[in-house]
PDB file of N, CA and C in Angstrom:
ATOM      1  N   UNK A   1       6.277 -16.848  18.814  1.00  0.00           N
ATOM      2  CA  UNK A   1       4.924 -16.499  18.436  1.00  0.00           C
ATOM      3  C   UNK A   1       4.510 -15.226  19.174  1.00  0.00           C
ATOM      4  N   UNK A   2       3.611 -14.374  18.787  1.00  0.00           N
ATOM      5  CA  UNK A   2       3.953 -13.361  19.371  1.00  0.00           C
ATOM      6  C   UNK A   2       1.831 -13.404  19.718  1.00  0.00           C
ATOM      7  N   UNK A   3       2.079 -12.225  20.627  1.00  0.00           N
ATOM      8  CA  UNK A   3       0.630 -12.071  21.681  1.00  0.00           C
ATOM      9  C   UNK A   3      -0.908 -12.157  21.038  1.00  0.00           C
ATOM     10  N   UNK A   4      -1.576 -12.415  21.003  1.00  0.00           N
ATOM     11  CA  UNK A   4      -2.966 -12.277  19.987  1.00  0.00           C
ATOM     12  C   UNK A   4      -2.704 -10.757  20.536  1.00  0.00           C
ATOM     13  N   UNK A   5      -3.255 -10.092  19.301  1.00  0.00           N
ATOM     14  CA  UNK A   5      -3.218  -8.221  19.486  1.00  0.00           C
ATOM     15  C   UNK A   5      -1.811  -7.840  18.994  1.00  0.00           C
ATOM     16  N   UNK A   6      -0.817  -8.533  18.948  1.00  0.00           N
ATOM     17  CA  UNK A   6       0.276  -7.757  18.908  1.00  0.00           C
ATOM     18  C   UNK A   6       0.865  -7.919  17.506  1.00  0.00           C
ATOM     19  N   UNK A   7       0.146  -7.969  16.431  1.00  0.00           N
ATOM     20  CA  UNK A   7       0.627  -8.401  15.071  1.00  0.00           C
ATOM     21  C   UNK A   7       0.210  -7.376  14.284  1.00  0.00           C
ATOM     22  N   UNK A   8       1.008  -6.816  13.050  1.00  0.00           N
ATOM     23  CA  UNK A   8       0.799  -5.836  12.654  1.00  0.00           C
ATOM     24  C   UNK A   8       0.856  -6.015  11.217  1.00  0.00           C
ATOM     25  N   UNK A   9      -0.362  -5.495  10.467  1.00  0.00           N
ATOM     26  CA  UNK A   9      -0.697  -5.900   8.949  1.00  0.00           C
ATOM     27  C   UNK A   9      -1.316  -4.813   8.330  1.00  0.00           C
ATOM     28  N   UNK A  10      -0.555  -4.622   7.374  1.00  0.00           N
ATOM     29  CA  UNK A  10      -1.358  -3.221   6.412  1.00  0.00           C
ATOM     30  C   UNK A  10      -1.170  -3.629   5.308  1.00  0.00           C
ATOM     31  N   UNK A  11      -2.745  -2.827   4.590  1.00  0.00           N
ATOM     32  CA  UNK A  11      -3.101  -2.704   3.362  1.00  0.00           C
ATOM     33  C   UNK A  11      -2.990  -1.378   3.065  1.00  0.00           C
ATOM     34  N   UNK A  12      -2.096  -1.405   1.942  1.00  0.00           N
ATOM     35  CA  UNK A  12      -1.315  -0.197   1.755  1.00  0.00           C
ATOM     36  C   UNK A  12      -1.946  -0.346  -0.130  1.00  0.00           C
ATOM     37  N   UNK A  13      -2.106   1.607  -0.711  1.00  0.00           N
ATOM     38  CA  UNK A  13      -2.002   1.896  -1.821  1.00  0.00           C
ATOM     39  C   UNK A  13      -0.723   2.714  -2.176  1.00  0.00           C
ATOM     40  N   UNK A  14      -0.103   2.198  -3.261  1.00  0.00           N
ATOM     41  CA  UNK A  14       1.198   3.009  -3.781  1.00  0.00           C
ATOM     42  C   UNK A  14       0.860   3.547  -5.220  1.00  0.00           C
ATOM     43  N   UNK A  15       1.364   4.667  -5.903  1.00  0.00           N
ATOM     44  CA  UNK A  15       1.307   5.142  -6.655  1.00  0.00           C
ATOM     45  C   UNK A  15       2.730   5.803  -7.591  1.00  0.00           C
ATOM     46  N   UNK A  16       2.440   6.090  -8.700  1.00  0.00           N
ATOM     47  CA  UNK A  16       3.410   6.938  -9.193  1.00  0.00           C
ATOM     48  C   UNK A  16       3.437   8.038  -9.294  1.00  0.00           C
ATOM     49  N   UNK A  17       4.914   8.913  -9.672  1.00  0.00           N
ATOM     50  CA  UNK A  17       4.551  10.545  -9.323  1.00  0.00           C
ATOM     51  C   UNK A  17       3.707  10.937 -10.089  1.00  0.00           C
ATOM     52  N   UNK A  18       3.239  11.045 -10.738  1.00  0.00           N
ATOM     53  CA  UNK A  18       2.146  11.870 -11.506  1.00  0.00           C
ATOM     54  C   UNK A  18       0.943  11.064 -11.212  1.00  0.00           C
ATOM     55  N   UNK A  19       0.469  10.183 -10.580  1.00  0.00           N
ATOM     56  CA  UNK A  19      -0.648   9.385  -9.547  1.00  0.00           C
ATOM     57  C   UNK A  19      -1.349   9.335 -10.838  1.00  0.00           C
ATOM     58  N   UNK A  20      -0.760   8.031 -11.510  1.00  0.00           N
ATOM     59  CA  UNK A  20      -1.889   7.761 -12.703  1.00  0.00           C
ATOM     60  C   UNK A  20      -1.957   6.206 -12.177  1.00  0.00           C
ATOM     61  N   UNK A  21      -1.207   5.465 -11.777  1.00  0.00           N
ATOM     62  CA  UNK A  21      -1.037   4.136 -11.463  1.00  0.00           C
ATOM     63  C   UNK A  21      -1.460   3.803 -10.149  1.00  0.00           C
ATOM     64  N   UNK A  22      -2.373   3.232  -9.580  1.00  0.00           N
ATOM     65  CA  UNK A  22      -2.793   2.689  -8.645  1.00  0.00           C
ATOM     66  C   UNK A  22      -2.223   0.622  -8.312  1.00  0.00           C
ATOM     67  N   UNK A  23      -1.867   0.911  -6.962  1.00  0.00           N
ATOM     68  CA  UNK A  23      -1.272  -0.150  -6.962  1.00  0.00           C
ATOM     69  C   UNK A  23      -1.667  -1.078  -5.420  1.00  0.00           C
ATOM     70  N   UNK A  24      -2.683  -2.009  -5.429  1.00  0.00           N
ATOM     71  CA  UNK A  24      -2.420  -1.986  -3.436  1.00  0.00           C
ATOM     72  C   UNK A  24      -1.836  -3.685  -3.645  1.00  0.00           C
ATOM     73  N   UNK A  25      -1.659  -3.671  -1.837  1.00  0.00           N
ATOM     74  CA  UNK A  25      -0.945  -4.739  -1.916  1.00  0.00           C
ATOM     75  C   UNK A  25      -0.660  -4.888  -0.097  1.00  0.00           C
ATOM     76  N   UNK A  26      -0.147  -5.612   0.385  1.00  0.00           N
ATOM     77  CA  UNK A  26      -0.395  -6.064   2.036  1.00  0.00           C
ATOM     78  C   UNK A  26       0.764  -6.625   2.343  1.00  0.00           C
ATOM     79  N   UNK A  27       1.177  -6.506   3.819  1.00  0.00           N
ATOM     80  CA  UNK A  27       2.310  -6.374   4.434  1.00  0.00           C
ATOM     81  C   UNK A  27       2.030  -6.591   5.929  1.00  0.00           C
ATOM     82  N   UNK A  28       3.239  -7.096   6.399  1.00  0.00           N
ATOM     83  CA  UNK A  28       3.512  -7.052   7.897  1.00  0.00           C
ATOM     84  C   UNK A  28       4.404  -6.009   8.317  1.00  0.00           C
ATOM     85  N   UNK A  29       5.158  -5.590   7.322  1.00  0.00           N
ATOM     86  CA  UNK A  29       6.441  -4.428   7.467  1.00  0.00           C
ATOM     87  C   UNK A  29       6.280  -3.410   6.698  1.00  0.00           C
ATOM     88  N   UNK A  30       5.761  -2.474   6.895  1.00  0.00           N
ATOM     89  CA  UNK A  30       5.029  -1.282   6.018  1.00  0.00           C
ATOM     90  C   UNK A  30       6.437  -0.657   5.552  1.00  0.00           C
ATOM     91  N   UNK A  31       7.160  -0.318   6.500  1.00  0.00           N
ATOM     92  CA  UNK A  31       8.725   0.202   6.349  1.00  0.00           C
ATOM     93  C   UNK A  31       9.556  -0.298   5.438  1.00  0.00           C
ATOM     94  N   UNK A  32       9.684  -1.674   5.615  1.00  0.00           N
ATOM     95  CA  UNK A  32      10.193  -2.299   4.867  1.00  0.00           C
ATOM     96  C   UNK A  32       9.897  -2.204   3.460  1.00  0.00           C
ATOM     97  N   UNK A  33       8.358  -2.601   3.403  1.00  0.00           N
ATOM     98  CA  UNK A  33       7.416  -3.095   2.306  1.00  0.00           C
ATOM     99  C   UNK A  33       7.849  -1.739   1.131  1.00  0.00           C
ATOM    100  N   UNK A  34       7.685  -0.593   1.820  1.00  0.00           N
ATOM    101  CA  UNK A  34       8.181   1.231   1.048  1.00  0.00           C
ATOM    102  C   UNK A  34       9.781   0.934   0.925  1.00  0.00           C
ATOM    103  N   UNK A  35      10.816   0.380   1.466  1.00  0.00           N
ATOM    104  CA  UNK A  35      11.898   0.268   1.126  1.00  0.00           C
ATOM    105  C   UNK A  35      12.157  -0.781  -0.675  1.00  0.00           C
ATOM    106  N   UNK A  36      11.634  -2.120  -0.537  1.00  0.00           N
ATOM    107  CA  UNK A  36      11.388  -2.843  -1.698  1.00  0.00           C
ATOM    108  C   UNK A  36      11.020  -2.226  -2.844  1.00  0.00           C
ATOM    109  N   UNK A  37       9.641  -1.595  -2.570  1.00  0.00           N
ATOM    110  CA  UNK A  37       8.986  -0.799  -3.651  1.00  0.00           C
ATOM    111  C   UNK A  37       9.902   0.267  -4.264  1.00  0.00           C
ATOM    112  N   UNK A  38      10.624   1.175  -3.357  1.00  0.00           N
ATOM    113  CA  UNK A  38      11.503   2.291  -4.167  1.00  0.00           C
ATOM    114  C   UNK A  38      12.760   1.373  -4.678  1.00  0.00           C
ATOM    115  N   UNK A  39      13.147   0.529  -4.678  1.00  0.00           N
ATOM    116  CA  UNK A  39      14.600  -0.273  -4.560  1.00  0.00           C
ATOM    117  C   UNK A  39      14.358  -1.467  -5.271  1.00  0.00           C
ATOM    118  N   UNK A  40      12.790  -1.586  -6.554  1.00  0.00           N
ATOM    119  CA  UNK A  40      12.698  -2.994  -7.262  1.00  0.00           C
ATOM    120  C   UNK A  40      13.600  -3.376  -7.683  1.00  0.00           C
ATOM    121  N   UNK A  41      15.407  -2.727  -8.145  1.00  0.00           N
ATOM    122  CA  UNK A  41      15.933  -3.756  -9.116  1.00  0.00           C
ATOM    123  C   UNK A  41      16.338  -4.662  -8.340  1.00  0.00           C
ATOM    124  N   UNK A  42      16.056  -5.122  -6.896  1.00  0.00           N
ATOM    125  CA  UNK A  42      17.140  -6.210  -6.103  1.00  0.00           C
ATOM    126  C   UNK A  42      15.927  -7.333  -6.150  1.00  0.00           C
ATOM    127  N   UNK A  43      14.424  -7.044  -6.449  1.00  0.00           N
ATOM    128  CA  UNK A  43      13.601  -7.883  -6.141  1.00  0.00           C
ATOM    129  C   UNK A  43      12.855  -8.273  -7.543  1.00  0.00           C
ATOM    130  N   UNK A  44      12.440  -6.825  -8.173  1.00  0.00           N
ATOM    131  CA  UNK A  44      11.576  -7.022  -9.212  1.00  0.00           C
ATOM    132  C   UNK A  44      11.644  -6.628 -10.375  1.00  0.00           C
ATOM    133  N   UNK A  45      12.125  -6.768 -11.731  1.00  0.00           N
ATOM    134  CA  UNK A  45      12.113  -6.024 -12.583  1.00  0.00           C
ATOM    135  C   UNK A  45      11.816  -5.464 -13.546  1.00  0.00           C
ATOM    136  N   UNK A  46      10.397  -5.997 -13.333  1.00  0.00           N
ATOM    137  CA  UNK A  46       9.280  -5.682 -14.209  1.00  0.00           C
ATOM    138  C   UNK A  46       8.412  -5.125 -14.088  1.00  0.00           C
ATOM    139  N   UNK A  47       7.481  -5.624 -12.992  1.00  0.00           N
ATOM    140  CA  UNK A  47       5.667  -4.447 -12.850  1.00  0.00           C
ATOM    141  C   UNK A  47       6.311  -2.896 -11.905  1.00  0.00           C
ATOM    142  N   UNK A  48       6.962  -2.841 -10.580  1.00  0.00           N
ATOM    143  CA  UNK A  48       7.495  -2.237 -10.179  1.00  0.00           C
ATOM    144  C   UNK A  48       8.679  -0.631 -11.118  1.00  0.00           C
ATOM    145  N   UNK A  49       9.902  -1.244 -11.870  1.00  0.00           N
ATOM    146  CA  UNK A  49       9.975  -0.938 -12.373  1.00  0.00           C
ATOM    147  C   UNK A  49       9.659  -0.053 -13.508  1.00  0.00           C
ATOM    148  N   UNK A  50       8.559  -0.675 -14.300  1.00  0.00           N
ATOM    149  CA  UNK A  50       7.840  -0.255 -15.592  1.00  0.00           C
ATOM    150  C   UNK A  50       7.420   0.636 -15.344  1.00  0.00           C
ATOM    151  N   UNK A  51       6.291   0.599 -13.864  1.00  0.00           N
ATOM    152  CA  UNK A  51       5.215   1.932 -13.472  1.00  0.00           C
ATOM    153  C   UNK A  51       5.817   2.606 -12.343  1.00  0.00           C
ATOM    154  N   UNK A  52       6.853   2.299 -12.108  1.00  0.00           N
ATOM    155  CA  UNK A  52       7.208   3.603 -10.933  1.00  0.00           C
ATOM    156  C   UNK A  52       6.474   3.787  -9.724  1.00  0.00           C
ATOM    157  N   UNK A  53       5.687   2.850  -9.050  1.00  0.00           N
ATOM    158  CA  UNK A  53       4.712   3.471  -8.642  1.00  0.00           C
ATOM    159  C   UNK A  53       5.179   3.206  -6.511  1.00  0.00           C
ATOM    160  N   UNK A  54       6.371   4.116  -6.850  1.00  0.00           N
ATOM    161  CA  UNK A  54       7.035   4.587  -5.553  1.00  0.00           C
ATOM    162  C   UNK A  54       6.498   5.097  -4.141  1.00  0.00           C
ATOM    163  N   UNK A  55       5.074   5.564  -4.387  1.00  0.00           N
ATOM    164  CA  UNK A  55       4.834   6.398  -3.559  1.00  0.00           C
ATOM    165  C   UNK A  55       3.211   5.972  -2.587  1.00  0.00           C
ATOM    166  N   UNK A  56       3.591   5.843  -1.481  1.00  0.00           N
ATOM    167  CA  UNK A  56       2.537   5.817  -0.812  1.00  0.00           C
ATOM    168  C   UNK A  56       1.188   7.048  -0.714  1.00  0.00           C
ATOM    169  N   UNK A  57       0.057   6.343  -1.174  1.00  0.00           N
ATOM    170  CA  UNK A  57      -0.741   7.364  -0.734  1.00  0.00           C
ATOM    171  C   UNK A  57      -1.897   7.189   0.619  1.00  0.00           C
ATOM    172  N   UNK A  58      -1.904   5.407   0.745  1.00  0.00           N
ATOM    173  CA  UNK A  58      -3.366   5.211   1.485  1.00  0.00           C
ATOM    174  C   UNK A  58      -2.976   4.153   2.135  1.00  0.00           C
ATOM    175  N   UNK A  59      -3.039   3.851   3.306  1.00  0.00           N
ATOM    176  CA  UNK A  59      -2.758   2.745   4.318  1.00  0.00           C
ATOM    177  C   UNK A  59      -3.828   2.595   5.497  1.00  0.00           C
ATOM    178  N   UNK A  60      -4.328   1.171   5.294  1.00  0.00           N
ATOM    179  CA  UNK A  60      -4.721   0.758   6.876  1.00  0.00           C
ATOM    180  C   UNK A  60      -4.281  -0.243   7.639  1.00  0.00           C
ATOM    181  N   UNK A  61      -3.782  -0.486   8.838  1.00  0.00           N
ATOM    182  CA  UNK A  61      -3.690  -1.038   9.983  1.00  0.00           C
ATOM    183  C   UNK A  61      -4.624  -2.238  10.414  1.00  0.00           C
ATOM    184  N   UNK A  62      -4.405  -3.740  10.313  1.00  0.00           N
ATOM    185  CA  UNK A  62      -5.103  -4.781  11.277  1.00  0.00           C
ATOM    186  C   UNK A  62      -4.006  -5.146  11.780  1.00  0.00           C
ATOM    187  N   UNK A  63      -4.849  -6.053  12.876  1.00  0.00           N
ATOM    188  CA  UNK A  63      -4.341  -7.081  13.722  1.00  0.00           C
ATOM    189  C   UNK A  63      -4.207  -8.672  13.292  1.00  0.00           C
ATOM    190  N   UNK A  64      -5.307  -9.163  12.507  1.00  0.00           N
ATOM    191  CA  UNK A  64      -5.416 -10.051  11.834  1.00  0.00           C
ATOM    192  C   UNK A  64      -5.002 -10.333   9.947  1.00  0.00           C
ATOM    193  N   UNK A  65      -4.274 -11.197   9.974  1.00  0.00           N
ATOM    194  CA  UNK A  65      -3.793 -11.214   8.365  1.00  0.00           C
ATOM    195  C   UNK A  65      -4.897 -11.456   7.877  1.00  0.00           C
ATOM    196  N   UNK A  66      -5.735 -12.620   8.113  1.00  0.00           N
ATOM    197  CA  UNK A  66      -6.622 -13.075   7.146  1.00  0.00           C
ATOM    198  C   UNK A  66      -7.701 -11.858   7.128  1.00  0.00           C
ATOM    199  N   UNK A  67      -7.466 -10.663   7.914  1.00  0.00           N
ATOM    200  CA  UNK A  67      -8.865  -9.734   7.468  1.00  0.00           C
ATOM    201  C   UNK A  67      -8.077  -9.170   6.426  1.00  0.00           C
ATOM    202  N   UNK A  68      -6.807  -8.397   6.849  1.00  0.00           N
ATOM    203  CA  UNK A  68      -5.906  -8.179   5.797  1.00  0.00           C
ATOM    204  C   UNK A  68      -6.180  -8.049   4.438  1.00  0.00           C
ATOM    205  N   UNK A  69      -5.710  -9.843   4.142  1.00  0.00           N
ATOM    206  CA  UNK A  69      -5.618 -10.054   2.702  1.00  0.00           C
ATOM    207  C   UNK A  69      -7.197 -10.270   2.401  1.00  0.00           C
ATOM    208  N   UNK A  70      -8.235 -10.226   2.818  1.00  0.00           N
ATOM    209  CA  UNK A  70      -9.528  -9.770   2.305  1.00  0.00           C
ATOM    210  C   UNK A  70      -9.905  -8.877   2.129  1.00  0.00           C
ATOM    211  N   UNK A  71      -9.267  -7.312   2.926  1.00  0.00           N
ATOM    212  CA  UNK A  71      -9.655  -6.025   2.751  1.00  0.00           C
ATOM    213  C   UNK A  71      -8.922  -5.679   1.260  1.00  0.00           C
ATOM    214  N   UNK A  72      -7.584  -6.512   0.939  1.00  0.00           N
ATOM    215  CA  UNK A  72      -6.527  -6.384   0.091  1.00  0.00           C
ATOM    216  C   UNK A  72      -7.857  -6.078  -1.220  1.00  0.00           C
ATOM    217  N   UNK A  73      -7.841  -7.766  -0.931  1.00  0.00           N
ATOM    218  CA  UNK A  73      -8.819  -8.279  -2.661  1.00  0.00           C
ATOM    219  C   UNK A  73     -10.248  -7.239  -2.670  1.00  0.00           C
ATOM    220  N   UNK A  74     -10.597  -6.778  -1.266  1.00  0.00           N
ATOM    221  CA  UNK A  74     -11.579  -5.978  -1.696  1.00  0.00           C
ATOM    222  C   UNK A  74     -11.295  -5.046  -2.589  1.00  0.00           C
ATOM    223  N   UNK A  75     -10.283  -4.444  -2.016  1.00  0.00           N
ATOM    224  CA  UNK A  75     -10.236  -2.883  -2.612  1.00  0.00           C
ATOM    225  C   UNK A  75      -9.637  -3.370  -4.340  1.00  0.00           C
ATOM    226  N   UNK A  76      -8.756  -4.131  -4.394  1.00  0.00           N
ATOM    227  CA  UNK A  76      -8.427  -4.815  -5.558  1.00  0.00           C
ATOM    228  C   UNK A  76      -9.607  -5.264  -6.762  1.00  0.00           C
ATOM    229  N   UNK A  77     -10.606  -5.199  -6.176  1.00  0.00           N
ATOM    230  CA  UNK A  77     -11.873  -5.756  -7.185  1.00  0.00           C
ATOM    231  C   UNK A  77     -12.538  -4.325  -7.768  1.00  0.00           C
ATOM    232  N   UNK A  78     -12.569  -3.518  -6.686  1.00  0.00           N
ATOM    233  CA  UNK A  78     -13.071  -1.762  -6.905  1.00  0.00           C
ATOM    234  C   UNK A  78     -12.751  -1.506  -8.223  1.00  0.00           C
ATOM    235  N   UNK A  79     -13.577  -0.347  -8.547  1.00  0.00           N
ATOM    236  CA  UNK A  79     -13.342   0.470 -10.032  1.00  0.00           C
ATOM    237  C   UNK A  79     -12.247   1.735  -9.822  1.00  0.00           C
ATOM    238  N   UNK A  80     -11.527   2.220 -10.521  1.00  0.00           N
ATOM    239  CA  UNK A  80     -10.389   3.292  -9.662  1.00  0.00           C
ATOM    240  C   UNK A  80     -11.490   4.424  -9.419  1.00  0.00           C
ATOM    241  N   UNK A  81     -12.280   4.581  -9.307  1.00  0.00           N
ATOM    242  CA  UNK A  81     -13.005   5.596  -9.183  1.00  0.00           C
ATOM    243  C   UNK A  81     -13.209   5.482  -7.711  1.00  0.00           C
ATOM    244  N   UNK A  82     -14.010   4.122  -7.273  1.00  0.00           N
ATOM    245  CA  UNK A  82     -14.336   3.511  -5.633  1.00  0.00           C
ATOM    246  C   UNK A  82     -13.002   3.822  -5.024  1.00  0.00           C
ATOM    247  N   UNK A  83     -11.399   3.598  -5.797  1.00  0.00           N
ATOM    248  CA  UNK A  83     -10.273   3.861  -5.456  1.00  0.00           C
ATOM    249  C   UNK A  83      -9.962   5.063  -4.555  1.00  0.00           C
ATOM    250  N   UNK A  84     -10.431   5.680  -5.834  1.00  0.00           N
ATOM    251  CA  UNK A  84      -9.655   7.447  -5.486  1.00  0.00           C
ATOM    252  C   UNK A  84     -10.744   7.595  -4.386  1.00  0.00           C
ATOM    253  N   UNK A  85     -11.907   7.537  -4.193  1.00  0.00           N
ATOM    254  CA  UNK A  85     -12.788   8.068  -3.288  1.00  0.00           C
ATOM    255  C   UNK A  85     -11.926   7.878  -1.923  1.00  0.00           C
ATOM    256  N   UNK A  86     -11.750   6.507  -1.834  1.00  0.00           N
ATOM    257  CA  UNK A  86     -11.365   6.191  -0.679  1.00  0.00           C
ATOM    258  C   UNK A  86     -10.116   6.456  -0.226  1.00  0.00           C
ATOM    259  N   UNK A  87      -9.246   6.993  -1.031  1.00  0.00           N
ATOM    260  CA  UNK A  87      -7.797   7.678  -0.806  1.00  0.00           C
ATOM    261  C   UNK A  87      -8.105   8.965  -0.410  1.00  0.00           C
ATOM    262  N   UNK A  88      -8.964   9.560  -1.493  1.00  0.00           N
ATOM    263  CA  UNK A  88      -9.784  11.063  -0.616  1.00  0.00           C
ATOM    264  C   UNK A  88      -9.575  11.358   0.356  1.00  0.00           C
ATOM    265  N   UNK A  89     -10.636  10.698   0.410  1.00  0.00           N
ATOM    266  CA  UNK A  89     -11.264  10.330   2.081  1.00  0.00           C
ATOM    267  C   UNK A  89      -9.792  10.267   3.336  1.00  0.00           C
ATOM    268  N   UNK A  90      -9.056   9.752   2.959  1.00  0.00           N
ATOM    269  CA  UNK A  90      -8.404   9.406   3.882  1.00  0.00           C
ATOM    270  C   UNK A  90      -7.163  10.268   3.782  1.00  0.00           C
ATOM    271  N   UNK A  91      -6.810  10.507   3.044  1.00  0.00           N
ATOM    272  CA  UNK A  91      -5.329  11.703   2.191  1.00  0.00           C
ATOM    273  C   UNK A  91      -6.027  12.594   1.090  1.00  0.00           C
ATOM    274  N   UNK A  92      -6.632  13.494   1.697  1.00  0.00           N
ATOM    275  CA  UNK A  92      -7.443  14.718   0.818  1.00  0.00           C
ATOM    276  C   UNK A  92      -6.332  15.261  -0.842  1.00  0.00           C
ATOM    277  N   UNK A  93      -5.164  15.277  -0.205  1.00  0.00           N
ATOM    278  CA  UNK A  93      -4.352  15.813  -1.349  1.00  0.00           C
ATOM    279  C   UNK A  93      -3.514  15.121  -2.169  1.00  0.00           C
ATOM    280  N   UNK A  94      -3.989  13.691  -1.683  1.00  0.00           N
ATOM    281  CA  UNK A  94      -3.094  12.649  -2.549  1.00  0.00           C
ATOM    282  C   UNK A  94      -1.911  12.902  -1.788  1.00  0.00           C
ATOM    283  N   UNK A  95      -1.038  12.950  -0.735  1.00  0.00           N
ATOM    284  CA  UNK A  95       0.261  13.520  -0.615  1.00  0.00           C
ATOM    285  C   UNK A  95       1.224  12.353  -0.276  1.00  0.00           C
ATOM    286  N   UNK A  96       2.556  12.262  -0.385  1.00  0.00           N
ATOM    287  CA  UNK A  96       2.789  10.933  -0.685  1.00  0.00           C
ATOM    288  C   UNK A  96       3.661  10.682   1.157  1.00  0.00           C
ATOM    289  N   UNK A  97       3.146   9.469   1.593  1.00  0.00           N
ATOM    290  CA  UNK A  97       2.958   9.175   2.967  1.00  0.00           C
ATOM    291  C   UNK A  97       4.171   8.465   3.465  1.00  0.00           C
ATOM    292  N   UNK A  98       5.509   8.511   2.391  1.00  0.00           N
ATOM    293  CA  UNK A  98       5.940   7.534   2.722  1.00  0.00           C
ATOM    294  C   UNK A  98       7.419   7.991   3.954  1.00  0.00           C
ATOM    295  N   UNK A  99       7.551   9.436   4.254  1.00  0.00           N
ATOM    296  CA  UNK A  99       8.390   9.687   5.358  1.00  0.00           C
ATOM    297  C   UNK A  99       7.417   9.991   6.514  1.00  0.00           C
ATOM    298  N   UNK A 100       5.811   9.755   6.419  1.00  0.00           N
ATOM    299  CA  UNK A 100       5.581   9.550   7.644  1.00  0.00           C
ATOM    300  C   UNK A 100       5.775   7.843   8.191  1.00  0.00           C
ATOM    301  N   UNK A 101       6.029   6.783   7.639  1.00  0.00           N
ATOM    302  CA  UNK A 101       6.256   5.696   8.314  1.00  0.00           C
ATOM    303  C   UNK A 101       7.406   5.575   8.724  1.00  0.00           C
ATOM    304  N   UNK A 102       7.436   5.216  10.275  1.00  0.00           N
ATOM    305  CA  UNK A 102       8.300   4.991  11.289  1.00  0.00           C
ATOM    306  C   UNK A 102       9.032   3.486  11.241  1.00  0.00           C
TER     307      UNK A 102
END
């Protein structure tokens, strides 16, 4: 079991190259989580697949899952408009984030 504080959970948005597909979704292994997503035929071969949507644009960081998967369904309920704002906001150029994760 590991330390209260020391647990690591992101709510991550992925997209496709031409950023028409919005996609979020939550994780303990962000690294990982971007490995699956580019590599669906071992896991998924359908929603993944179909839309391509390879590319990280928007990620945040908790400590707690259960805030997590509530920030998840928040942003999940949004209009893509509330979407894009908030990718803006956070990645001005849309640019795709996924060789900055370590």
């Amino acid at each position: 079991m590991k330390t209260l504080g020391t647990h690591n959970y992101y709510v991550y948005i992925m997209t496709n190259k031409i950023k028409t597909v919005l996609y979020t979704g939550v994780t303990n292994d962000l690294k990982s989580r971007l490995y699956w997503h580019q590599h669906p035929e071992a896991i998924d071969r359908s929603f993944t697949s179909k839309f391509k949507y390879f590319y990280l644009i928007y990620f945040e960081h908790f400590d707690d899952i259960e805030t997590a998967i509530r920030r998840e369904k928040q942003i999940k309920g949004w209009t893509r408009e509330k979407k894009e704002t908030l990718i803006t906001e956070f990645n001005s150029d849309w640019k795709f984030l996924n060789e900055e994760i370590e």
